[in-house]
PDB file of N, CA and C in Angstrom:
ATOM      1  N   UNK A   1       0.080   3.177   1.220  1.00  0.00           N
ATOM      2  CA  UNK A   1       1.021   4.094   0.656  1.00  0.00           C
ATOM      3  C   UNK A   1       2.399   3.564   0.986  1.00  0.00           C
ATOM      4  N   UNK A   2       3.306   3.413  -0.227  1.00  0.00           N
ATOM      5  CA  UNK A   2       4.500   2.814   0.206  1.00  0.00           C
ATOM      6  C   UNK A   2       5.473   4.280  -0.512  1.00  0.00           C
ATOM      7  N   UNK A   3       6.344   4.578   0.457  1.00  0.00           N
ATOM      8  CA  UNK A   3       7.416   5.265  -0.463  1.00  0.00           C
ATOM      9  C   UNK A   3       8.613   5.122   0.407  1.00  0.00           C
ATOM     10  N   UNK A   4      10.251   5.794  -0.151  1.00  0.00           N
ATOM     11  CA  UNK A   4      11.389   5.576   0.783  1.00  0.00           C
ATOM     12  C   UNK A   4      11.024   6.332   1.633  1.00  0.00           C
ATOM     13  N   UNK A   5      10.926   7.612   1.577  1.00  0.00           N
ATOM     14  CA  UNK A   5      10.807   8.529   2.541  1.00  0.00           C
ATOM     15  C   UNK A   5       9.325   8.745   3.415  1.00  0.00           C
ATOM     16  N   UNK A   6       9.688   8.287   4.765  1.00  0.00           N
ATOM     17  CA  UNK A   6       8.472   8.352   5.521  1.00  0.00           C
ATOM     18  C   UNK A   6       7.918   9.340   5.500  1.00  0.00           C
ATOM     19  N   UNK A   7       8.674  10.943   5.654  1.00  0.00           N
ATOM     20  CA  UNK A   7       7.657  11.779   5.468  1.00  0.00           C
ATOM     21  C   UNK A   7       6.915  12.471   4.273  1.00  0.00           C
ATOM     22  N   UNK A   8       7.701  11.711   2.990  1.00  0.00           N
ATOM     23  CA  UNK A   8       6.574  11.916   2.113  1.00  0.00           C
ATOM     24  C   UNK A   8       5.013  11.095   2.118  1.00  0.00           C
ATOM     25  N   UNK A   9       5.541  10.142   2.553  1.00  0.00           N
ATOM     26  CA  UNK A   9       4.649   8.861   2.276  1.00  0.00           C
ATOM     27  C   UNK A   9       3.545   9.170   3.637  1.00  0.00           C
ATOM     28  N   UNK A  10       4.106  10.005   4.168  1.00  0.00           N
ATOM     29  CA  UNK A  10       2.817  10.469   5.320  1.00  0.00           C
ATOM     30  C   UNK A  10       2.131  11.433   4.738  1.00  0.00           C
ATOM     31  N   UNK A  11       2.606  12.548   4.191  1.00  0.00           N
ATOM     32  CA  UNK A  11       2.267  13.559   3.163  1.00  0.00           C
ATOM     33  C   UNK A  11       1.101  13.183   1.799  1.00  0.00           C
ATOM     34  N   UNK A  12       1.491  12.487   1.455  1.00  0.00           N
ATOM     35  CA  UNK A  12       0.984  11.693  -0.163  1.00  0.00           C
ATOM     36  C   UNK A  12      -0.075  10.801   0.780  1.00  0.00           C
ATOM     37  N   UNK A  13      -0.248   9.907   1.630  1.00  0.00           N
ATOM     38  CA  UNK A  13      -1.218   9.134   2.031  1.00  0.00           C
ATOM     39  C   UNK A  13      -2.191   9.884   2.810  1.00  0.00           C
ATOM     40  N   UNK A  14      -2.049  10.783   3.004  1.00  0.00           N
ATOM     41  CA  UNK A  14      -3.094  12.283   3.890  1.00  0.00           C
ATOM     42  C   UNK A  14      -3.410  12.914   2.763  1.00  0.00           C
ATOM     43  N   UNK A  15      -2.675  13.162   1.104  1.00  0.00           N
ATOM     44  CA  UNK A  15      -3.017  13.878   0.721  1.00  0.00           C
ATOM     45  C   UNK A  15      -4.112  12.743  -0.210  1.00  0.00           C
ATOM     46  N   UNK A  16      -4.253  11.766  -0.318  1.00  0.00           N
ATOM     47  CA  UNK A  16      -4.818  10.737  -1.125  1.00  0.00           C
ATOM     48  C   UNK A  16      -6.592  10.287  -0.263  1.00  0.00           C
ATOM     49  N   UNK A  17      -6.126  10.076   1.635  1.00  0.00           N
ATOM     50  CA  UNK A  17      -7.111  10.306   1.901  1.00  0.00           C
ATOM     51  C   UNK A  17      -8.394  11.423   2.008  1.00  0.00           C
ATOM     52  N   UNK A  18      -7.754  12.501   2.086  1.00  0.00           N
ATOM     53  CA  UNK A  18      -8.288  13.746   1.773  1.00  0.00           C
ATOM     54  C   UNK A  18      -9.377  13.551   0.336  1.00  0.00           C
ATOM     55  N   UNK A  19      -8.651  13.245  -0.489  1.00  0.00           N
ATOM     56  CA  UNK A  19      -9.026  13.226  -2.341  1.00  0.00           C
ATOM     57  C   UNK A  19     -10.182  12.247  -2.146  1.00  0.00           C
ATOM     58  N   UNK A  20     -10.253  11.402  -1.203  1.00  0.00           N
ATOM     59  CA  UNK A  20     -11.276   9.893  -1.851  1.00  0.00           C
ATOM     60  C   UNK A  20     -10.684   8.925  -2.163  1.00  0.00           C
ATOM     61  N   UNK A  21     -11.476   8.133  -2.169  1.00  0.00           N
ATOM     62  CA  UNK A  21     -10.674   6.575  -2.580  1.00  0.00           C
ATOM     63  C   UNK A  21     -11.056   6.674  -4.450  1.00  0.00           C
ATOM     64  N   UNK A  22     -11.510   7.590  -4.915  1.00  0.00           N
ATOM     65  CA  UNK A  22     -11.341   7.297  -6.588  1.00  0.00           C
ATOM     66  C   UNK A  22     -10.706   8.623  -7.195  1.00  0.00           C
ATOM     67  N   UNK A  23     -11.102   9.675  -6.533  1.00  0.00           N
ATOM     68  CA  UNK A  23      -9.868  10.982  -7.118  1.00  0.00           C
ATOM     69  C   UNK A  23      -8.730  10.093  -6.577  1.00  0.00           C
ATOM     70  N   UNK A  24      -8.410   9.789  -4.849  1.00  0.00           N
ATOM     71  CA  UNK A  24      -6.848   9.396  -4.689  1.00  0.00           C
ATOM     72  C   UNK A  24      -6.474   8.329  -5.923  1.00  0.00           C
ATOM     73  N   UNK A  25      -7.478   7.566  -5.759  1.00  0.00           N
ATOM     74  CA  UNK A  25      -6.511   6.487  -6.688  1.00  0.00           C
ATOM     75  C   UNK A  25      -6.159   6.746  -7.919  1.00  0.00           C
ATOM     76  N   UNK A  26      -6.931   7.566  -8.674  1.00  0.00           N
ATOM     77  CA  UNK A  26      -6.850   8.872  -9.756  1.00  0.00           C
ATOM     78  C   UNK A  26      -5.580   9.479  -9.893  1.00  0.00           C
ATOM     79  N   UNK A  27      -5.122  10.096  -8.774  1.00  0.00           N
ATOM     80  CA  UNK A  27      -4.357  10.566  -8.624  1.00  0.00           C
ATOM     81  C   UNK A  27      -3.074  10.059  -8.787  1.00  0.00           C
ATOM     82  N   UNK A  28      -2.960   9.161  -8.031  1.00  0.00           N
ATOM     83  CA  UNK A  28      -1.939   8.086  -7.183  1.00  0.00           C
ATOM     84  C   UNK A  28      -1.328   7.395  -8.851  1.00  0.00           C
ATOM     85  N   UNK A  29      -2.138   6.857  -9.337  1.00  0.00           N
ATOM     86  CA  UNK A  29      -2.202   6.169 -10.810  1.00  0.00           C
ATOM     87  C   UNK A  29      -1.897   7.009 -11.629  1.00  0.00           C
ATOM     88  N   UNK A  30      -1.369   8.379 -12.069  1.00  0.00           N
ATOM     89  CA  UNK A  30      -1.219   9.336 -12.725  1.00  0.00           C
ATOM     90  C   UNK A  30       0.216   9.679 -12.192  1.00  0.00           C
ATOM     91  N   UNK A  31       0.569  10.257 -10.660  1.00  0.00           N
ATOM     92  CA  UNK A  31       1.674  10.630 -10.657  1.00  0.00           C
ATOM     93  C   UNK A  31       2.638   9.341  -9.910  1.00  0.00           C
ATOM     94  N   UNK A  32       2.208   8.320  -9.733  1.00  0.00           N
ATOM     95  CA  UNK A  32       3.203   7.185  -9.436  1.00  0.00           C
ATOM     96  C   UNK A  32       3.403   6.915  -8.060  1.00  0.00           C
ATOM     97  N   UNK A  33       2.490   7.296  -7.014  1.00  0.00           N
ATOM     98  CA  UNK A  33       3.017   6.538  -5.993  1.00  0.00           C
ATOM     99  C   UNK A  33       2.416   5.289  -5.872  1.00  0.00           C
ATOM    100  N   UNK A  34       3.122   4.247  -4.991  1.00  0.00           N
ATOM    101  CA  UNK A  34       2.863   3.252  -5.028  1.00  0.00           C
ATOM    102  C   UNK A  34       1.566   2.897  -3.604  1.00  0.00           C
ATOM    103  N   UNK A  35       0.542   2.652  -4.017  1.00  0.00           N
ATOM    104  CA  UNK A  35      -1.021   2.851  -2.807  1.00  0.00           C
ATOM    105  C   UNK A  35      -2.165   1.938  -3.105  1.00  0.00           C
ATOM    106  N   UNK A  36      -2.397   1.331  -1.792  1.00  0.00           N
ATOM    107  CA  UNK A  36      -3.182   0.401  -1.987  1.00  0.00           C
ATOM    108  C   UNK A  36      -4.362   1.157  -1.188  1.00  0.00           C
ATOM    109  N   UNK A  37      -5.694   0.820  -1.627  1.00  0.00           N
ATOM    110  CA  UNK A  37      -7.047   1.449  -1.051  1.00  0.00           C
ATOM    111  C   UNK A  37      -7.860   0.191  -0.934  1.00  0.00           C
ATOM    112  N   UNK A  38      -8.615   0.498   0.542  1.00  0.00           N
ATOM    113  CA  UNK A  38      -9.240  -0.525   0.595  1.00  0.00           C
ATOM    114  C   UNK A  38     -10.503   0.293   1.290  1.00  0.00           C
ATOM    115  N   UNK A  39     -11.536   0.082   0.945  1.00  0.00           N
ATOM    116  CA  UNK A  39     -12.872   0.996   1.666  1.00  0.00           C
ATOM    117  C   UNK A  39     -13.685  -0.182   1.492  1.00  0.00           C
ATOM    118  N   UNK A  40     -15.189   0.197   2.362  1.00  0.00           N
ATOM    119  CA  UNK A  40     -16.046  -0.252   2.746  1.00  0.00           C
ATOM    120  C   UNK A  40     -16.527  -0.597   1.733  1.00  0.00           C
ATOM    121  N   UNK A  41     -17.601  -1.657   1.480  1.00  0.00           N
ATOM    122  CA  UNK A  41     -18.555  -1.529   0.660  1.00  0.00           C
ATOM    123  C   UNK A  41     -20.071  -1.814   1.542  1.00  0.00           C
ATOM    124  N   UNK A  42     -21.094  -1.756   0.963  1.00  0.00           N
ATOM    125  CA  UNK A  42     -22.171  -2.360   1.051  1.00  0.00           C
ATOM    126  C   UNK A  42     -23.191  -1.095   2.048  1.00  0.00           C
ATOM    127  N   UNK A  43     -24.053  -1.966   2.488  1.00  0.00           N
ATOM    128  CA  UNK A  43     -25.078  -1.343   3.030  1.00  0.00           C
ATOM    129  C   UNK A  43     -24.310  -0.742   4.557  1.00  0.00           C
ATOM    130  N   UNK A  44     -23.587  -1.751   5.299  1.00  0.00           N
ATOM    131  CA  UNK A  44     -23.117  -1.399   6.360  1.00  0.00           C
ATOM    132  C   UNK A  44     -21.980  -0.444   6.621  1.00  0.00           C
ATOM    133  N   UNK A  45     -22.003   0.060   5.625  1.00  0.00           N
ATOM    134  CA  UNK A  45     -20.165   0.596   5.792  1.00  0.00           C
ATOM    135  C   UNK A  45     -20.227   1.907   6.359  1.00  0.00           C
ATOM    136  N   UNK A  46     -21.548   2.170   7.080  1.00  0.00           N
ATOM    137  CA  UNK A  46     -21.425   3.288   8.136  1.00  0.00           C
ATOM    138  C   UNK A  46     -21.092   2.958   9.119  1.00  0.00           C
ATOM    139  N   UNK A  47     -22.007   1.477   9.877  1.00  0.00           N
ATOM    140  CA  UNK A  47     -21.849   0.749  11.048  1.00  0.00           C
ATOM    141  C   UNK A  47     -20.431  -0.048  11.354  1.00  0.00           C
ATOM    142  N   UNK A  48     -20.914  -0.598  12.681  1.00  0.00           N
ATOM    143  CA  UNK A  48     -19.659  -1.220  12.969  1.00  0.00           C
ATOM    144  C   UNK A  48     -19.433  -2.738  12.644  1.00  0.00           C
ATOM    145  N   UNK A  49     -19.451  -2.945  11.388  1.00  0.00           N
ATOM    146  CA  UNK A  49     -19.472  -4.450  10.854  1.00  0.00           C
ATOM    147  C   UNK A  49     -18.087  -4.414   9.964  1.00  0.00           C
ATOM    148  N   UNK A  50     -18.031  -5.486  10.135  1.00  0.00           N
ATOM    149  CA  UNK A  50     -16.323  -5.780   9.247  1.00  0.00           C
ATOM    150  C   UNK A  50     -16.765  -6.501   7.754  1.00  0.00           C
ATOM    151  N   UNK A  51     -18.057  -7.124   8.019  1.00  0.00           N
ATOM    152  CA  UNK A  51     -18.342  -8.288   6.997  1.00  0.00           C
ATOM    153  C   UNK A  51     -19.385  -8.869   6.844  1.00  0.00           C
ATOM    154  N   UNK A  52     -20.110  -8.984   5.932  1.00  0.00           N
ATOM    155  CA  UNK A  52     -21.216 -10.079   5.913  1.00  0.00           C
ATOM    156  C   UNK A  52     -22.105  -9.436   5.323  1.00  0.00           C
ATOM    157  N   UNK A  53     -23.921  -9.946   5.178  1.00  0.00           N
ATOM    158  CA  UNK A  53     -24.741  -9.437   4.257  1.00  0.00           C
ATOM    159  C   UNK A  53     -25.036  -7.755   4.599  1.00  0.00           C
ATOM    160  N   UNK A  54     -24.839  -6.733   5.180  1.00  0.00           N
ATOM    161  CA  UNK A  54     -24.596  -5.688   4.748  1.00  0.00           C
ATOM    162  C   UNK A  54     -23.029  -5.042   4.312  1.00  0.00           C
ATOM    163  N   UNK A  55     -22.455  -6.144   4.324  1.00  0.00           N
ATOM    164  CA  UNK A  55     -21.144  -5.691   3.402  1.00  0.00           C
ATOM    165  C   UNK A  55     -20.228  -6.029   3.964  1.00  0.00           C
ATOM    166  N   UNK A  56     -18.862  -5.796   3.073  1.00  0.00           N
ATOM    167  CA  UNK A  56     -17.337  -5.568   3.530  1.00  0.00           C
ATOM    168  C   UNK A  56     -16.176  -5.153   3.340  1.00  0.00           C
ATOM    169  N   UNK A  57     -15.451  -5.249   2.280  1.00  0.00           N
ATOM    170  CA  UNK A  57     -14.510  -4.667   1.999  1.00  0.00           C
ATOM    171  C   UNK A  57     -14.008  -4.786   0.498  1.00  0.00           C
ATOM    172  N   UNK A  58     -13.625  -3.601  -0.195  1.00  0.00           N
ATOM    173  CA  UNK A  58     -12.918  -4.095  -1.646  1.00  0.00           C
ATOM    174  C   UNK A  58     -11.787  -3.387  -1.504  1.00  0.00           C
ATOM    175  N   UNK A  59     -10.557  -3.578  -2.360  1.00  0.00           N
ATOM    176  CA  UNK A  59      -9.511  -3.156  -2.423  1.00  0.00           C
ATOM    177  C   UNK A  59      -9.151  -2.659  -3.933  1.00  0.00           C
ATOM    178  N   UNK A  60      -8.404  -1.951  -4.089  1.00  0.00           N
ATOM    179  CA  UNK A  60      -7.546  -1.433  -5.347  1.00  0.00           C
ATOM    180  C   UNK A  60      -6.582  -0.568  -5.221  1.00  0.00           C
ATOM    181  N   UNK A  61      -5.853  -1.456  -5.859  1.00  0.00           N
ATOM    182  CA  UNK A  61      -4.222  -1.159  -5.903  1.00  0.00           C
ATOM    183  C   UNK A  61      -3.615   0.011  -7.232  1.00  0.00           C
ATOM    184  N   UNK A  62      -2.963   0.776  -6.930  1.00  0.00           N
ATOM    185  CA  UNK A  62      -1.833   1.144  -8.477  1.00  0.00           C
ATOM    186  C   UNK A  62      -1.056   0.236  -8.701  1.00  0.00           C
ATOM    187  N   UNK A  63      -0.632   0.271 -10.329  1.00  0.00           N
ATOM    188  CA  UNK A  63       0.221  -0.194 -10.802  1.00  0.00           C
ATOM    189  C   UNK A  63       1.786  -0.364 -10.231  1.00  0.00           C
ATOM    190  N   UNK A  64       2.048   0.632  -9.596  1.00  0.00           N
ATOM    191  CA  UNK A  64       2.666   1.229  -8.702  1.00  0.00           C
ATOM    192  C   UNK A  64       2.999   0.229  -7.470  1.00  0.00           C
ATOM    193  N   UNK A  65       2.236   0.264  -7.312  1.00  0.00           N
ATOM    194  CA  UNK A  65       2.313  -0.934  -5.503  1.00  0.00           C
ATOM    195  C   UNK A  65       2.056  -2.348  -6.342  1.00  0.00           C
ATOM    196  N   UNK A  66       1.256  -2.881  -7.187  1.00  0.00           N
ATOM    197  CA  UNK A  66       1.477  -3.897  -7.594  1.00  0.00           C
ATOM    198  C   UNK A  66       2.837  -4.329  -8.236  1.00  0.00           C
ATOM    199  N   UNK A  67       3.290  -3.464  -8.547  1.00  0.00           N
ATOM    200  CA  UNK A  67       5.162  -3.590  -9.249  1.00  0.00           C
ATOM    201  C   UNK A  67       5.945  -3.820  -7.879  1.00  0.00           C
ATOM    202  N   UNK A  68       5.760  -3.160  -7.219  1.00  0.00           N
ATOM    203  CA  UNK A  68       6.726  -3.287  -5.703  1.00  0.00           C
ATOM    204  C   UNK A  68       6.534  -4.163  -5.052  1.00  0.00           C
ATOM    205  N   UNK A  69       5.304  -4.477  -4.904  1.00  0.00           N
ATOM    206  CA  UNK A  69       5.390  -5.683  -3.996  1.00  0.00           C
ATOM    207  C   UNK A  69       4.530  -6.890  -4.533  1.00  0.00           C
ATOM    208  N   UNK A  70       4.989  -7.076  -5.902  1.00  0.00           N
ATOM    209  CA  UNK A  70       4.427  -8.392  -6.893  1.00  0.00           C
ATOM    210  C   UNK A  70       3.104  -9.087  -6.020  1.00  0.00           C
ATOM    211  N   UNK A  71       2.167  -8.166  -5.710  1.00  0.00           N
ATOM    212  CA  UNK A  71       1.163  -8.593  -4.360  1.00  0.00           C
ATOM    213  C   UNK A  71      -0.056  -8.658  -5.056  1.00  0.00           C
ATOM    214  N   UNK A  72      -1.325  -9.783  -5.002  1.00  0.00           N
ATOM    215  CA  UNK A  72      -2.520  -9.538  -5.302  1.00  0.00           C
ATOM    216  C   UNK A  72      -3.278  -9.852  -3.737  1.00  0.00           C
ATOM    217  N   UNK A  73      -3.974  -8.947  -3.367  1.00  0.00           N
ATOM    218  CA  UNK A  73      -5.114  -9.868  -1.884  1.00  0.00           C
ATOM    219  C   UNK A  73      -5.814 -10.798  -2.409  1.00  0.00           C
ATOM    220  N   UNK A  74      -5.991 -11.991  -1.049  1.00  0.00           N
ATOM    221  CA  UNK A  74      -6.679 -13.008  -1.645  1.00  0.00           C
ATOM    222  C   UNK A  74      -8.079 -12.317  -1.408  1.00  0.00           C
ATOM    223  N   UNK A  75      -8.967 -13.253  -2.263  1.00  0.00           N
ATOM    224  CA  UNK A  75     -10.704 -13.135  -2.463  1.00  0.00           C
ATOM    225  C   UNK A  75     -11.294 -12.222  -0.963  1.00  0.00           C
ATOM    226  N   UNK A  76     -10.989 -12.879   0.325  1.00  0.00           N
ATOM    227  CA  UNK A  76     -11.239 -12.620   1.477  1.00  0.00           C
ATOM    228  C   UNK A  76     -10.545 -11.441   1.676  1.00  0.00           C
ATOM    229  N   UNK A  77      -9.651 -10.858   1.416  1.00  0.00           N
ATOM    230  CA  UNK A  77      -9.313  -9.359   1.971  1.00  0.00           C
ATOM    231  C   UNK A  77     -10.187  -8.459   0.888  1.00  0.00           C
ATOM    232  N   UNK A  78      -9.896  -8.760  -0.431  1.00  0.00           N
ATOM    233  CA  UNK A  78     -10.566  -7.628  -1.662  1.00  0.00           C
ATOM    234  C   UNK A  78     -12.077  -7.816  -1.639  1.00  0.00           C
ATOM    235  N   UNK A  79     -13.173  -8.734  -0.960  1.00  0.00           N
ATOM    236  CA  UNK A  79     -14.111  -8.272  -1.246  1.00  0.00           C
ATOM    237  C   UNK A  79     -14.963  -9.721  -2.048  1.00  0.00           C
ATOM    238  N   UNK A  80     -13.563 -10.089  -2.921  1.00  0.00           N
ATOM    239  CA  UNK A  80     -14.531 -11.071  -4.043  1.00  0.00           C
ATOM    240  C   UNK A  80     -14.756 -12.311  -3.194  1.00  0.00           C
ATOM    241  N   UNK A  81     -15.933 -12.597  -4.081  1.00  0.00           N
ATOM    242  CA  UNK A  81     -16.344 -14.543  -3.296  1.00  0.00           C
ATOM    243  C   UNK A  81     -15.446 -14.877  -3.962  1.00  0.00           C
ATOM    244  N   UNK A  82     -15.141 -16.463  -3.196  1.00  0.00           N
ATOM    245  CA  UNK A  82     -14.294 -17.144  -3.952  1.00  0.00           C
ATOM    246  C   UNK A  82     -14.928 -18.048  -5.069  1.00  0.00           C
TER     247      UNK A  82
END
């Protein structure tokens, strides 16, 4: 969650985690804040694993945060093989 004002951007990123990572991003993508989500994937994403064959991580961004900070993650943070 990027915004000027810290205490919105504490506000809006509590109110986004609350929602889910697909209502928030739903959300987020509709009224314009700028938020990057990154959740678990796979089999492991209860346990305490960061990575590997029960899983790891994907990311998705708004339009929003991709405009601000002209940013894509490489393969290794979002999830994809290279």
């Amino acid at each position: 969650m990027a915004h000027a004002s810290a205490l919105q951007a504490d506000g809006l990123s509590t109110l986004l985690m609350a929602l889910g990572p697909e209502v928030g991003h739903d959300y987020a993508s509709a009224y314009g804040p700028a938020a990057l989500f990154i959740t678990r994937t796979g089999e492991g994403k209860n346990e305490n694993k960061n990575e590997g064959e029960n899983g790891g991580f994907a990311s998705r961004s708004t339009a929003a945060f991709d405009g601000a900070f002209n940013a894509t993650l490489p393969p290794s943070v979002s999830g994809e093989q290279p």
